[in-house]
C-alpha atoms as a PDB file:
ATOM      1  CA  UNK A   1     -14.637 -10.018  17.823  1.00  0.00           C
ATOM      2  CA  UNK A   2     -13.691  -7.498  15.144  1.00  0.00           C
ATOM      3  CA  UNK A   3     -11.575  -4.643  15.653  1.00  0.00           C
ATOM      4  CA  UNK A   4     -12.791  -0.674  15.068  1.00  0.00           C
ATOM      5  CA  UNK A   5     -10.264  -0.817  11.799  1.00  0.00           C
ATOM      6  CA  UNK A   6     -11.378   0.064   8.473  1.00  0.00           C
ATOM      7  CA  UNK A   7      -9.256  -1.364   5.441  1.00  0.00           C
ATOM      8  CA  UNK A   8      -9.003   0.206   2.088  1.00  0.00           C
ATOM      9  CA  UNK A   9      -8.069  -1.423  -1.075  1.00  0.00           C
ATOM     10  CA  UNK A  10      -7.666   0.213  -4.319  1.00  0.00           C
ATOM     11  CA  UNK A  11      -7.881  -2.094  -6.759  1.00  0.00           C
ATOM     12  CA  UNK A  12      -7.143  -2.127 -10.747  1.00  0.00           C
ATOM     13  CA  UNK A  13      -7.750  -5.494 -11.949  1.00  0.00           C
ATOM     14  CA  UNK A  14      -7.436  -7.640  -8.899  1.00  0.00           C
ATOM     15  CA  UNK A  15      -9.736 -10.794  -9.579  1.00  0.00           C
ATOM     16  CA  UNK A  16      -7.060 -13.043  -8.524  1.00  0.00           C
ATOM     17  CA  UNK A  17      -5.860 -11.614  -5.703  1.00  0.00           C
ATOM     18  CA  UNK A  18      -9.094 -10.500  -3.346  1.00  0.00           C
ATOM     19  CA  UNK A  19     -10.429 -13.947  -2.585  1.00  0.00           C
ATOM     20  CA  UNK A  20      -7.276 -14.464  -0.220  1.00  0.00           C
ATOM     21  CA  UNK A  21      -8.229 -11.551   2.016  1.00  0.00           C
ATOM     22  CA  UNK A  22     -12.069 -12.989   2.931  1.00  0.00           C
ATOM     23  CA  UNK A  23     -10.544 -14.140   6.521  1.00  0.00           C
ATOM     24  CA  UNK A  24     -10.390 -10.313   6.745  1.00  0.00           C
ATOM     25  CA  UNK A  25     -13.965  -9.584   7.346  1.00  0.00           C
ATOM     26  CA  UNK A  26     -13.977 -11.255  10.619  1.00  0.00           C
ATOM     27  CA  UNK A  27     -11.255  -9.330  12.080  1.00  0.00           C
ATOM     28  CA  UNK A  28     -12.430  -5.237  11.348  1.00  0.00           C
ATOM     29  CA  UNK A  29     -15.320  -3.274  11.134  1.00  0.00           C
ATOM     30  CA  UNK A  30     -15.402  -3.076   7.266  1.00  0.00           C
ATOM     31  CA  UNK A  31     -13.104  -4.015   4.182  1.00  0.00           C
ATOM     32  CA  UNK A  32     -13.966  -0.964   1.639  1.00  0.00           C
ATOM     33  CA  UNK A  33     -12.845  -1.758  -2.004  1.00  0.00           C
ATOM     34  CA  UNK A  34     -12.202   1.497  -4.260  1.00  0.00           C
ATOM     35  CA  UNK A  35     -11.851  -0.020  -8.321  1.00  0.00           C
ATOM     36  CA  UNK A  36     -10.255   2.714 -10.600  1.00  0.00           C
ATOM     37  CA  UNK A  37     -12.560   0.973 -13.306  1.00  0.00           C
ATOM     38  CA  UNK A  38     -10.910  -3.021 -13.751  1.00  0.00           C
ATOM     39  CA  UNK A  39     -11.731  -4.716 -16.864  1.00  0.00           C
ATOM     40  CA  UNK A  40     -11.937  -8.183 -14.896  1.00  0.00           C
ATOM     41  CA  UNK A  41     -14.007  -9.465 -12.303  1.00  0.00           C
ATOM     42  CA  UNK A  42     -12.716  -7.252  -9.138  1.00  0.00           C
ATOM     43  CA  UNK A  43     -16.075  -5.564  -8.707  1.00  0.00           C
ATOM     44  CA  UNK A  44     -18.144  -8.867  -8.682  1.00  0.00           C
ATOM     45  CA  UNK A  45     -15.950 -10.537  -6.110  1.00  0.00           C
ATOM     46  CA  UNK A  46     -15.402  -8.215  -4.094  1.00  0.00           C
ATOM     47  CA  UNK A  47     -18.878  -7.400  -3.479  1.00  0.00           C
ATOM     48  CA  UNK A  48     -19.510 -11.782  -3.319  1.00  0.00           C
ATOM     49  CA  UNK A  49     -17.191 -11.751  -0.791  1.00  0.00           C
ATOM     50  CA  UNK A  50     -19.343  -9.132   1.337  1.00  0.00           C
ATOM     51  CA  UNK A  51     -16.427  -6.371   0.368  1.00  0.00           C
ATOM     52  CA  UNK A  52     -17.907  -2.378   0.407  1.00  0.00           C
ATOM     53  CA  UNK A  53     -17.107  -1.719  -2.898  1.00  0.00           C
ATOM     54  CA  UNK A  54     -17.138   1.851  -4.549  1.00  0.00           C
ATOM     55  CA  UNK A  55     -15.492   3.392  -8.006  1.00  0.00           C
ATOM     56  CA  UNK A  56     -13.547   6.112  -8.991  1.00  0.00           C
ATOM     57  CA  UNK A  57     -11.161   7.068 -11.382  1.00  0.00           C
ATOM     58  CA  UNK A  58      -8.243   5.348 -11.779  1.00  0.00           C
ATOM     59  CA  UNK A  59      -4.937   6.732  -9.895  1.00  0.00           C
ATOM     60  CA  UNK A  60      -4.405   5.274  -6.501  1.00  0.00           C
ATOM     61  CA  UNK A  61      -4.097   8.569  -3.832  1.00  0.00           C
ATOM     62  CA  UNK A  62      -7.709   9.199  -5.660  1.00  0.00           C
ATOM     63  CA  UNK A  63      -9.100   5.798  -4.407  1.00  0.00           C
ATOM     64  CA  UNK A  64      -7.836   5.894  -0.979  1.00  0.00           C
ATOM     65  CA  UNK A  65      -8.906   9.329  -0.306  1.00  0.00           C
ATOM     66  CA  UNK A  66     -12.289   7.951  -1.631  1.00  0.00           C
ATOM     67  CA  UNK A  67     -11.804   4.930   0.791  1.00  0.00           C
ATOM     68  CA  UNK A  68     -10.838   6.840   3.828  1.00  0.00           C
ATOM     69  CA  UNK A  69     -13.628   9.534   3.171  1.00  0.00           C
ATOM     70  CA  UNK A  70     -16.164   6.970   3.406  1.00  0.00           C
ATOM     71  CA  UNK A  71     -14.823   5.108   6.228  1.00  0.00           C
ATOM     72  CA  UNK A  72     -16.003   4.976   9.264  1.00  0.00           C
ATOM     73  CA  UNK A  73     -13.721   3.148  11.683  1.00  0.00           C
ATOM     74  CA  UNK A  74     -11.196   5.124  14.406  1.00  0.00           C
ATOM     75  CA  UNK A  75      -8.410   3.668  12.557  1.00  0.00           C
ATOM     76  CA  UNK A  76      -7.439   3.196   9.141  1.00  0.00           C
ATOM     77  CA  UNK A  77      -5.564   0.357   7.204  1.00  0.00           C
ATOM     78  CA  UNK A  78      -4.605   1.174   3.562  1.00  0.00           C
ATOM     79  CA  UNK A  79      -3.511  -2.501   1.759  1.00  0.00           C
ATOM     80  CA  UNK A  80      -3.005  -3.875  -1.362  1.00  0.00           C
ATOM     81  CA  UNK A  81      -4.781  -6.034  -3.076  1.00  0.00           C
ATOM     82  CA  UNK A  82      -1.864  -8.612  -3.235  1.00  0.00           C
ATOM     83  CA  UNK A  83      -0.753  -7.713   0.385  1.00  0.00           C
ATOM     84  CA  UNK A  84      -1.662 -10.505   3.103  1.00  0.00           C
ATOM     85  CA  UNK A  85      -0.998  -8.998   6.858  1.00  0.00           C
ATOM     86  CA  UNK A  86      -0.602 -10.638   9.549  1.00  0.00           C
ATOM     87  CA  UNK A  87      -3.091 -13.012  11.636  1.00  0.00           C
ATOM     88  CA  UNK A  88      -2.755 -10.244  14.636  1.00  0.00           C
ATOM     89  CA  UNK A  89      -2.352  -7.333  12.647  1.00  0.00           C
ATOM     90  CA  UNK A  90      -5.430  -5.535  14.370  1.00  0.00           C
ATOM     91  CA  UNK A  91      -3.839  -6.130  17.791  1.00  0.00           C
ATOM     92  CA  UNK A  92      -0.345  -4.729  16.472  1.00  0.00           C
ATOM     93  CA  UNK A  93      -1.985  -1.972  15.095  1.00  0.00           C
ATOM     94  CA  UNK A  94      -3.420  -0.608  18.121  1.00  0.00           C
ATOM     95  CA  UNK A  95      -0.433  -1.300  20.351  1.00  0.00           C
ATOM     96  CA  UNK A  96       1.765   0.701  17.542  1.00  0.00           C
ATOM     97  CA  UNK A  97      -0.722   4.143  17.839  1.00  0.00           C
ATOM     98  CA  UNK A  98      -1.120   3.633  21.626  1.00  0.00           C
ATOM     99  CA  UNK A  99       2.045   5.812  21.584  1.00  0.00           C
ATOM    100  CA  UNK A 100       0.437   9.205  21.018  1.00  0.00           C
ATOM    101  CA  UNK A 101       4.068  10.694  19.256  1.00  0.00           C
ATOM    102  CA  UNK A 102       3.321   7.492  16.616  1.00  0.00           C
ATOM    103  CA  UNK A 103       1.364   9.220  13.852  1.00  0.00           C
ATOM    104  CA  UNK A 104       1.683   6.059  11.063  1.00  0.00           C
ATOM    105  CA  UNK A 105       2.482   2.584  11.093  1.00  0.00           C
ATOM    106  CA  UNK A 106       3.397  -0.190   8.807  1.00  0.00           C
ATOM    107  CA  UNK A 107       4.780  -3.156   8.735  1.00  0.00           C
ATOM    108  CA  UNK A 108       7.975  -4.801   7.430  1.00  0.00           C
ATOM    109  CA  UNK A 109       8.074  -6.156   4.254  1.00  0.00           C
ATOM    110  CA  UNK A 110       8.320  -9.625   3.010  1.00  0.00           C
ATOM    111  CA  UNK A 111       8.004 -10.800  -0.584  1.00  0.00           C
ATOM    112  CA  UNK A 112       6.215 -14.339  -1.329  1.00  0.00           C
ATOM    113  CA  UNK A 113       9.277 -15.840  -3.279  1.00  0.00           C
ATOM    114  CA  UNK A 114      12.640 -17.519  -1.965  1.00  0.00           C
ATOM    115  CA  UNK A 115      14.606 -15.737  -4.264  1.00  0.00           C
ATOM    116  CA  UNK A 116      17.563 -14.933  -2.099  1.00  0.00           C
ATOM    117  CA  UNK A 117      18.538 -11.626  -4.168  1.00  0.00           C
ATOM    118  CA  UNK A 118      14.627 -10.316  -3.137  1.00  0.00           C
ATOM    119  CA  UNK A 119      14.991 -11.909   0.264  1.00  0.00           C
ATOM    120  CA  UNK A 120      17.937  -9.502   0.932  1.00  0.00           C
ATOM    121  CA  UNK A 121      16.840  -6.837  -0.710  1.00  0.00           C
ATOM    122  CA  UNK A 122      13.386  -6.683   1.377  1.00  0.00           C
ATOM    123  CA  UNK A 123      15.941  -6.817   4.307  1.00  0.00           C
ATOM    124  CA  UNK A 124      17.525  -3.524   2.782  1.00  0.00           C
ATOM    125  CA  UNK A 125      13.940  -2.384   2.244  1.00  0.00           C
ATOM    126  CA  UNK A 126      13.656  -2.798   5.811  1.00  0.00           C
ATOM    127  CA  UNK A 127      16.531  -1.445   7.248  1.00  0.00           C
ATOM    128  CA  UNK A 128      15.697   1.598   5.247  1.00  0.00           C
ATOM    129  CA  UNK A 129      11.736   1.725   6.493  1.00  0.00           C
ATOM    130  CA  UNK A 130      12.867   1.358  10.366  1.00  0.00           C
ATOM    131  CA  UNK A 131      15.476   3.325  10.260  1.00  0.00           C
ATOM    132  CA  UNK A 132      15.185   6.073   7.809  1.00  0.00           C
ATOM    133  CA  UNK A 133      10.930   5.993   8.883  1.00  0.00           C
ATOM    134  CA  UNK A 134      10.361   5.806   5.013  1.00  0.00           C
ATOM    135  CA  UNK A 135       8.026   2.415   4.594  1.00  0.00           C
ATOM    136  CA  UNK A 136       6.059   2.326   1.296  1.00  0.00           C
ATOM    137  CA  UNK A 137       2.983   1.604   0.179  1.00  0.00           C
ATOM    138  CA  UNK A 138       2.696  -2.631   0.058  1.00  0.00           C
ATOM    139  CA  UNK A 139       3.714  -2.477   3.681  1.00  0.00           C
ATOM    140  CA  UNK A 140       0.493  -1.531   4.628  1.00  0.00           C
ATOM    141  CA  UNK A 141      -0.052   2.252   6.365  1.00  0.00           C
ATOM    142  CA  UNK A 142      -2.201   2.092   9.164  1.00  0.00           C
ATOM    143  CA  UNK A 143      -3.156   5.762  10.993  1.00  0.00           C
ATOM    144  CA  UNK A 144      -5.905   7.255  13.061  1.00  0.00           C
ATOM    145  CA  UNK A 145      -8.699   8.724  10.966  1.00  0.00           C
ATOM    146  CA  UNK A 146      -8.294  12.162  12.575  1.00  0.00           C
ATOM    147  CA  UNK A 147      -4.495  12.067  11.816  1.00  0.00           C
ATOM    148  CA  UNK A 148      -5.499  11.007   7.931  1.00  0.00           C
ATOM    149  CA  UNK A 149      -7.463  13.633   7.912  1.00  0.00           C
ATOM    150  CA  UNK A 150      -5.272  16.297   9.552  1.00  0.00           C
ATOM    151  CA  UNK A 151      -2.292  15.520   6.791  1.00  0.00           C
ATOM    152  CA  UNK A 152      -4.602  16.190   4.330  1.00  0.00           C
ATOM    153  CA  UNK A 153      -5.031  12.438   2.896  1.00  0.00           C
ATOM    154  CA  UNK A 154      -2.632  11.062   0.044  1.00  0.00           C
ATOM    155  CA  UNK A 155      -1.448  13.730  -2.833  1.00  0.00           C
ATOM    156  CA  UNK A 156      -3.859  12.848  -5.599  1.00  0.00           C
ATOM    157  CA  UNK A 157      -0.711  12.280  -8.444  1.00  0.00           C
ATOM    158  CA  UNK A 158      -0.509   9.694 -10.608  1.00  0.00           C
ATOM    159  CA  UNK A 159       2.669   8.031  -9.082  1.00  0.00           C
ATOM    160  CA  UNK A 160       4.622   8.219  -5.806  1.00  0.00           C
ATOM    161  CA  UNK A 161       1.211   8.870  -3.592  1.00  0.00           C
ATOM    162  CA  UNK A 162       2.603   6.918  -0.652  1.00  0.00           C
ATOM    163  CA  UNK A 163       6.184   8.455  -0.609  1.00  0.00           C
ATOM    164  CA  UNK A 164       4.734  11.753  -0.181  1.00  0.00           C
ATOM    165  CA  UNK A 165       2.687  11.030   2.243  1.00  0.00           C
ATOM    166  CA  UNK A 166       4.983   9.690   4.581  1.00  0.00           C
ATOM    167  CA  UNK A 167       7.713  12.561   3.901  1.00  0.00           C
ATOM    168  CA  UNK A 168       4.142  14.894   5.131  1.00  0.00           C
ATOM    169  CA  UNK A 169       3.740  12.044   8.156  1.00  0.00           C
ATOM    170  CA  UNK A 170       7.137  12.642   9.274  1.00  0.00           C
ATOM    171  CA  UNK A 171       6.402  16.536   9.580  1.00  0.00           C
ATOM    172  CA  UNK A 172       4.225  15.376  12.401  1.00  0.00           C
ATOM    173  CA  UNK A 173       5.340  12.886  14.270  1.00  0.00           C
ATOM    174  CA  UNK A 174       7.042   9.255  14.116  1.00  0.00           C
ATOM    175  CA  UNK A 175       6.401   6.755  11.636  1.00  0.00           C
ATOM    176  CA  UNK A 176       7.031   3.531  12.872  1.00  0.00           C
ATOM    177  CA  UNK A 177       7.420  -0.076  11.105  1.00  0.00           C
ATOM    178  CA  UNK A 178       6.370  -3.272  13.260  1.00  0.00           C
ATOM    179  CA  UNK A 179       9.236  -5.923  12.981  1.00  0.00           C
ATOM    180  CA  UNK A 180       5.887  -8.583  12.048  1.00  0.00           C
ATOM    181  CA  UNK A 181       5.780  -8.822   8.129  1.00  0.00           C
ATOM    182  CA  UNK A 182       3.502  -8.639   5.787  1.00  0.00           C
ATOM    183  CA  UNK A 183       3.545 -10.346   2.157  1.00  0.00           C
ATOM    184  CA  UNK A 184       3.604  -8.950  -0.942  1.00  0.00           C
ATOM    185  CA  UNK A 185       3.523 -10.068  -4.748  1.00  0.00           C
ATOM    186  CA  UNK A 186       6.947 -10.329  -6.240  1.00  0.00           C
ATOM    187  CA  UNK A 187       5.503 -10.070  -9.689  1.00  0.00           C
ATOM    188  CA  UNK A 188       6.807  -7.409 -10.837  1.00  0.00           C
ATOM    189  CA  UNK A 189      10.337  -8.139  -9.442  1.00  0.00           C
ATOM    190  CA  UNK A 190      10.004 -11.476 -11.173  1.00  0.00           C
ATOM    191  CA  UNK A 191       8.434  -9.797 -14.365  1.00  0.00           C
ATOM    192  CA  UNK A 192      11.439  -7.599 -15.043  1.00  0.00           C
ATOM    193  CA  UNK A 193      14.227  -8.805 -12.637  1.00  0.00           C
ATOM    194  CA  UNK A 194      15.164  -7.715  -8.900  1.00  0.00           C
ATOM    195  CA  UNK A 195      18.279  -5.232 -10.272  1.00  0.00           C
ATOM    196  CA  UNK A 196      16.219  -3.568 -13.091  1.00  0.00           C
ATOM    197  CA  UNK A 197      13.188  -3.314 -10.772  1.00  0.00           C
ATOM    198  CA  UNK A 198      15.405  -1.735  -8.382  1.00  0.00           C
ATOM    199  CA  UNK A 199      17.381   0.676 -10.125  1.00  0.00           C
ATOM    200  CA  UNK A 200      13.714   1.996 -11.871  1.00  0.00           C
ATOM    201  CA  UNK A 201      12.181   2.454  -8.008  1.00  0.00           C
ATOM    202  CA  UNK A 202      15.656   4.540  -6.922  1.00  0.00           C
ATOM    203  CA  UNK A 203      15.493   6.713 -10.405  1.00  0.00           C
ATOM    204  CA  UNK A 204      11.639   7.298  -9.409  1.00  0.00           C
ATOM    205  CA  UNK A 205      12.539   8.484  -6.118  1.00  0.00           C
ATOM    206  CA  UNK A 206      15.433  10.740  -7.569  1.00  0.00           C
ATOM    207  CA  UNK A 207      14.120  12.097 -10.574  1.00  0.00           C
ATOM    208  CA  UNK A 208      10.749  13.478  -7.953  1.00  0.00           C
ATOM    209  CA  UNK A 209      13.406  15.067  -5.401  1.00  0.00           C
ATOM    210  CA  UNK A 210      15.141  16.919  -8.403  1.00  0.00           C
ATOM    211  CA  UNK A 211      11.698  18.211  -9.607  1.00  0.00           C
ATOM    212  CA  UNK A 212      10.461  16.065 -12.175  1.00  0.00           C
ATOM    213  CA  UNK A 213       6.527  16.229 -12.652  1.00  0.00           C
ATOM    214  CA  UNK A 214       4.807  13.016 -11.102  1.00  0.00           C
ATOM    215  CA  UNK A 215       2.924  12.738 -15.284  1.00  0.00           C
ATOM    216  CA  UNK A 216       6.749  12.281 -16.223  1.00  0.00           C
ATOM    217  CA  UNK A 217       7.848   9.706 -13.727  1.00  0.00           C
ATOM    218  CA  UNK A 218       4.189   7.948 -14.260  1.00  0.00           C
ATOM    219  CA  UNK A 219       4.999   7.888 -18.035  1.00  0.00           C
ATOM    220  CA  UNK A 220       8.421   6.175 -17.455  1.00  0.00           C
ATOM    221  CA  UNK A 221       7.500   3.877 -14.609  1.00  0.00           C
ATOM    222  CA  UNK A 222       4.498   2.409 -16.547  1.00  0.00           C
ATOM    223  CA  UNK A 223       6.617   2.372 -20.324  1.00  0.00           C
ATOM    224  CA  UNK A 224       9.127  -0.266 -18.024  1.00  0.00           C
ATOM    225  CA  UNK A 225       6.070  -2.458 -17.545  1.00  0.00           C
ATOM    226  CA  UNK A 226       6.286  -5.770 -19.779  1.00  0.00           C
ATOM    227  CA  UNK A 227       2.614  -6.095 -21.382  1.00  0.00           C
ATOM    228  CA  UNK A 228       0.749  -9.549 -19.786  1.00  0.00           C
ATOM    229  CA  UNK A 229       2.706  -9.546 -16.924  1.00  0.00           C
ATOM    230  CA  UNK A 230       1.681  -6.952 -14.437  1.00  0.00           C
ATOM    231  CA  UNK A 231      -1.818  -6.375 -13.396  1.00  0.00           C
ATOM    232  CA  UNK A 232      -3.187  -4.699 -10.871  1.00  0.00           C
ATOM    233  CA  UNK A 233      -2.739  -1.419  -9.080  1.00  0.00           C
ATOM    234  CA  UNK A 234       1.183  -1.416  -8.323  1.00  0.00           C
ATOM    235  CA  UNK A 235       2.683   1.891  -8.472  1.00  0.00           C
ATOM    236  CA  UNK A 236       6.266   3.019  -6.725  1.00  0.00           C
ATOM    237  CA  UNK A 237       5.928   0.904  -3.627  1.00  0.00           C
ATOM    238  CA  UNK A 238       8.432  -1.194  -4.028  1.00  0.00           C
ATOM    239  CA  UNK A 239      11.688  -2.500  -2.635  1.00  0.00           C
ATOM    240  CA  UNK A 240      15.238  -1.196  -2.578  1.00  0.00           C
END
């Protein structure tokens, strides 16, 4: 029986990654895929794999306001592409907004390596989503459509989208983050190292609360990116 959930997925160059999320389609009312114009085969498997697949320009607040516009579920599931959730995520989901002062979910990170530096920093990452109600992006927002809708959808910059958002969710009500994980890529931790990764995400962060122009912090974050390594649609959703 599949859940009244919609799930978005931007997507930049996510060939590899989509198969794994085909159990998906038996589980919600639609998988929507929004491709900011990949150069690989996202577009032909997603739509093989029975995906609703539209385009856009790249830049991913664009795509998921694209997504969520031309969803049609009561609920709303924003993933990436190299995100798996868990087996009763639509279950969780509902049981999260059930609790009418709950205006966005997530779920807890957990990154698919045994590195023991990225294990404890996802536990940081954690600490920091529960408590602080500040999850990011790979952990999977889920809301109500109406409540997307009411907080105006995700700011359409070219880097820290999901931050913003949830600083606006917060305005509203609680943001909450399931203990049940979720796992993410650790490619980019692994492409340029957990402390380096780490200190870049934290001077993202900083340098937006002291004013600097998202087109700055984009052209930083993306000159740290080692060429061959990182594909795909990652922005600032990342741990630490």
């Amino acid at each position: 029986m599949t859940s009244n959930i919609s799930i978005i997925i931007p997507t930049l160059n996510e060939a590899e990654n989509l198969p794994a999320l085909k159990a998906l389609t038996n589980l919600v009312a639609e998988i929507i895929v929004v491709d900011g114009g990949s150069s690989d085969a996202s577009v032909q498997i997603a739509k093989d794999l029975g995906f609703t697949v539209l385009t856009s320009d790249k830049g991913r607040g664009v795509q998921l306001n694209l997504g969520a516009e031309k969803a049609s579920s009561a609920l709303l599931l924003f993933l990436h592409a190299d995100t798996l959730l868990p087996s009763d995520f639509p279950d969780l989901a509902w049981e999260c907004l059930a609790d009418q002062a709950t205006i966005l979910g997530s779920f807890s990170l957990q990154l698919d390596t045994k590195n023991l530096l990225l294990r404890t920093l996802c536990a940081g990452a954690n600490l920091r989503s529960r408590y602080l109600q500040l999850p990011y992006g790979d952990q999977a927002f889920f809301l109500r459509r109406h409540d997307f809708h009411a907080l105006g959808g995700f700011p359409e910059i070219p880097i820290m989208e999901d931050y913003v958002f949830v600083k606006q969710a917060k305005k509203q009500g609680r943001v909450r983050t399931l203990p049940q994980t979720v796992t993410t890529s650790a490619r980019r931790w692994q492409a340029l190292g957990p402390i380096l990764t780490t200190v870049i995400n934290q001077l993202m962060i900083l340098g937006y609360c002291l004013g600097v122009s998202p087109e700055k912090l984009a052209s930083f974050y993306r000159s740290r990116r080692i060429p061959g390594k990182l594909g795909g649609n990652k922005g600032t959703n990342t741990v630490g």
